[in-house]
C-alpha atoms as a PDB file:
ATOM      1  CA  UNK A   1       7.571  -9.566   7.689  1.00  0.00           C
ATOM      2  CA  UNK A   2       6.864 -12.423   5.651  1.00  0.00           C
ATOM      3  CA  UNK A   3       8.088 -12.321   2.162  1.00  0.00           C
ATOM      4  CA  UNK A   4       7.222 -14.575  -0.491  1.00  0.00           C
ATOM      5  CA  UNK A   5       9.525 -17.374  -1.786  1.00  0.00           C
ATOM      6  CA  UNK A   6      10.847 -16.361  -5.214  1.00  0.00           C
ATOM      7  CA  UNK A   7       8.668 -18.888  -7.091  1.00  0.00           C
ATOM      8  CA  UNK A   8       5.531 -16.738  -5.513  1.00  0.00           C
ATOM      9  CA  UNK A   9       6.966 -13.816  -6.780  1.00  0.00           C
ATOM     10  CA  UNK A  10       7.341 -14.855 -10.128  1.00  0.00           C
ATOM     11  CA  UNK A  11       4.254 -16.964 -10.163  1.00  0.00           C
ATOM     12  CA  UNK A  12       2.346 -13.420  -8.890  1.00  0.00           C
ATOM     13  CA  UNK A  13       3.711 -11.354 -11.756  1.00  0.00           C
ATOM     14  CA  UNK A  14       3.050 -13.895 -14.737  1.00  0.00           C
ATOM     15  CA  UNK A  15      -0.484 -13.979 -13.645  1.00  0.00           C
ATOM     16  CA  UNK A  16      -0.422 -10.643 -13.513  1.00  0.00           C
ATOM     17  CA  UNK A  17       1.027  -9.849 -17.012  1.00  0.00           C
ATOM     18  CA  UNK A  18      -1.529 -12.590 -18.102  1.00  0.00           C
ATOM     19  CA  UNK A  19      -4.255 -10.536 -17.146  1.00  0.00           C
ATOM     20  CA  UNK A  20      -2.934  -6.908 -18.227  1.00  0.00           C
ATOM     21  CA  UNK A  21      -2.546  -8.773 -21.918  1.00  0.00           C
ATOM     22  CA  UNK A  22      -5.883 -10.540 -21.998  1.00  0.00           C
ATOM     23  CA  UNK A  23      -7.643  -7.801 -20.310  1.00  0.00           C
ATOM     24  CA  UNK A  24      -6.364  -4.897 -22.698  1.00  0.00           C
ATOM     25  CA  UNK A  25      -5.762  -2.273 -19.797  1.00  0.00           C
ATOM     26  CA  UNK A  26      -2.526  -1.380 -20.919  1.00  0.00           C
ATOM     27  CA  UNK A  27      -4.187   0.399 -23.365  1.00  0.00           C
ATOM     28  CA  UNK A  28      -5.691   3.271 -21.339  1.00  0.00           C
ATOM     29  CA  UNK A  29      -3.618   5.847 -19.527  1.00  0.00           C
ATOM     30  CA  UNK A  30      -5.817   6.442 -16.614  1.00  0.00           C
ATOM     31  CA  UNK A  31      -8.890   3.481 -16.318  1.00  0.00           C
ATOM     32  CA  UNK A  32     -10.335   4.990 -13.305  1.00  0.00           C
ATOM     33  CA  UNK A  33     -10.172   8.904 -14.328  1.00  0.00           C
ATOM     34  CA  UNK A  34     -12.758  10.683 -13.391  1.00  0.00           C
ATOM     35  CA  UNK A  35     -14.382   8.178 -11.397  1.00  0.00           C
ATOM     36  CA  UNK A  36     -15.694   9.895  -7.761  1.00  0.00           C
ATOM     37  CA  UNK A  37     -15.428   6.961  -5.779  1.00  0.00           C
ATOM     38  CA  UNK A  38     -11.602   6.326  -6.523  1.00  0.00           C
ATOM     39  CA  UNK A  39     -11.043   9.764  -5.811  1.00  0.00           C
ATOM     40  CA  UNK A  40     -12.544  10.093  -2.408  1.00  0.00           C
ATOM     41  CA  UNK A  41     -10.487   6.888  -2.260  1.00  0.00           C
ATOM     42  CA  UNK A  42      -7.139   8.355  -2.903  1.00  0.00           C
ATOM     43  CA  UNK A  43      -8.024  11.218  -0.969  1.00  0.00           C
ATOM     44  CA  UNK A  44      -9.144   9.583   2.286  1.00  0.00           C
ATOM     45  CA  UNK A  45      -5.871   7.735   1.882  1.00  0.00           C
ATOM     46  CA  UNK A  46      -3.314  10.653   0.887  1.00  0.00           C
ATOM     47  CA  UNK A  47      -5.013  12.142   4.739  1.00  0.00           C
ATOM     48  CA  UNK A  48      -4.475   9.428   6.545  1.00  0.00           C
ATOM     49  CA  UNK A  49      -0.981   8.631   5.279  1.00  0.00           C
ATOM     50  CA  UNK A  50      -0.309  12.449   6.165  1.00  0.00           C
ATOM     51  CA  UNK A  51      -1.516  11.993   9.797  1.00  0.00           C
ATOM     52  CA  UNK A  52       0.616   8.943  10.062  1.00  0.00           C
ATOM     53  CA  UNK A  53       4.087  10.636   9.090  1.00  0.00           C
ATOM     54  CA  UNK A  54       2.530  13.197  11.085  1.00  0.00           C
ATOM     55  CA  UNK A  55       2.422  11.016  14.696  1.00  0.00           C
ATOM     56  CA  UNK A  56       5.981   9.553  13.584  1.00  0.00           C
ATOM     57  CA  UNK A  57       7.677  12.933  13.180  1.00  0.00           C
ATOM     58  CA  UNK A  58       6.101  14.000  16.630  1.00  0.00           C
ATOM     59  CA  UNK A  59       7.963  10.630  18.358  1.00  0.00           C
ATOM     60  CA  UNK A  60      10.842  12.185  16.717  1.00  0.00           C
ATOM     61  CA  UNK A  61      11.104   9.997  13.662  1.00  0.00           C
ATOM     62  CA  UNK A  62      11.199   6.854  12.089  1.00  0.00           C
ATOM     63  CA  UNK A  63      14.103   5.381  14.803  1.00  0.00           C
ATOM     64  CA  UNK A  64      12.053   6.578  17.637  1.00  0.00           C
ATOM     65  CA  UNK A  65       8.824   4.862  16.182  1.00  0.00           C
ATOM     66  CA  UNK A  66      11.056   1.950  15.996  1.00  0.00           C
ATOM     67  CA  UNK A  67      12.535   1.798  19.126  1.00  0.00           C
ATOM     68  CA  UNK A  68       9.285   2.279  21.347  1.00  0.00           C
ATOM     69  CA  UNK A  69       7.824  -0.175  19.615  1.00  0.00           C
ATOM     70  CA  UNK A  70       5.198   2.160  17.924  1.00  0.00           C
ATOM     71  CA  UNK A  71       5.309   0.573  14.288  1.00  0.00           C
ATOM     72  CA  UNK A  72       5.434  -2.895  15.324  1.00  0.00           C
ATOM     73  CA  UNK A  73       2.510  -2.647  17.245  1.00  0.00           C
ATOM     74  CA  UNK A  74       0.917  -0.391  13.928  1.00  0.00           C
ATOM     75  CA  UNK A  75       1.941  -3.695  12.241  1.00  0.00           C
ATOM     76  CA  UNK A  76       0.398  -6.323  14.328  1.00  0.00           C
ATOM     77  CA  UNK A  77      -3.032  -4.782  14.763  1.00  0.00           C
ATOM     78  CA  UNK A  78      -2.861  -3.826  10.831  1.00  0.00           C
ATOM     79  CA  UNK A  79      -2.973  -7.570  10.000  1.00  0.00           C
ATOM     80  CA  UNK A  80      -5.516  -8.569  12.899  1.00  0.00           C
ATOM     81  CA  UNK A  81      -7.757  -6.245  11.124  1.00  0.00           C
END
């Protein structure tokens, strides 16, 4: 994996505290409650997620997924995508 250099990752999160200040949405718990299309969201993803643990555990776990060569290839074709 490529990880940012430290000056990235500090760049990243002052922009990103810049825009929770200026953008007040600190100040709601929850900005996307009750919205259906973030929910279908979450849900579409909670299922997939599931299905992936799901077709690790049947490899016989994490180590095995490693050591076939499962989750690098998961990788790769994640970012060509």
């Amino acid at each position: 994996l490529g990880l940012p250099r430290p000056w990235d990752q500090q760049w990243s999160l002052r922009i990103q505290q810049v825009l929770a200040h200026e953008s007040d949405l600190l100040e709601y718990e929850d900005i996307f409650a009750g919205s259906h299309v973030i929910e279908a969201k979450v849900d579409a993803l909670v299922e997939e997620s599931l299905a992936e643990i799901d077709r690790i555990q049947q490899m016989g776990g994490a180590m095995a997924a490693v050591e076939s060569g499962y989750l690098k290839s998961e990788l790769v074709s994640s970012h060509a995508a």
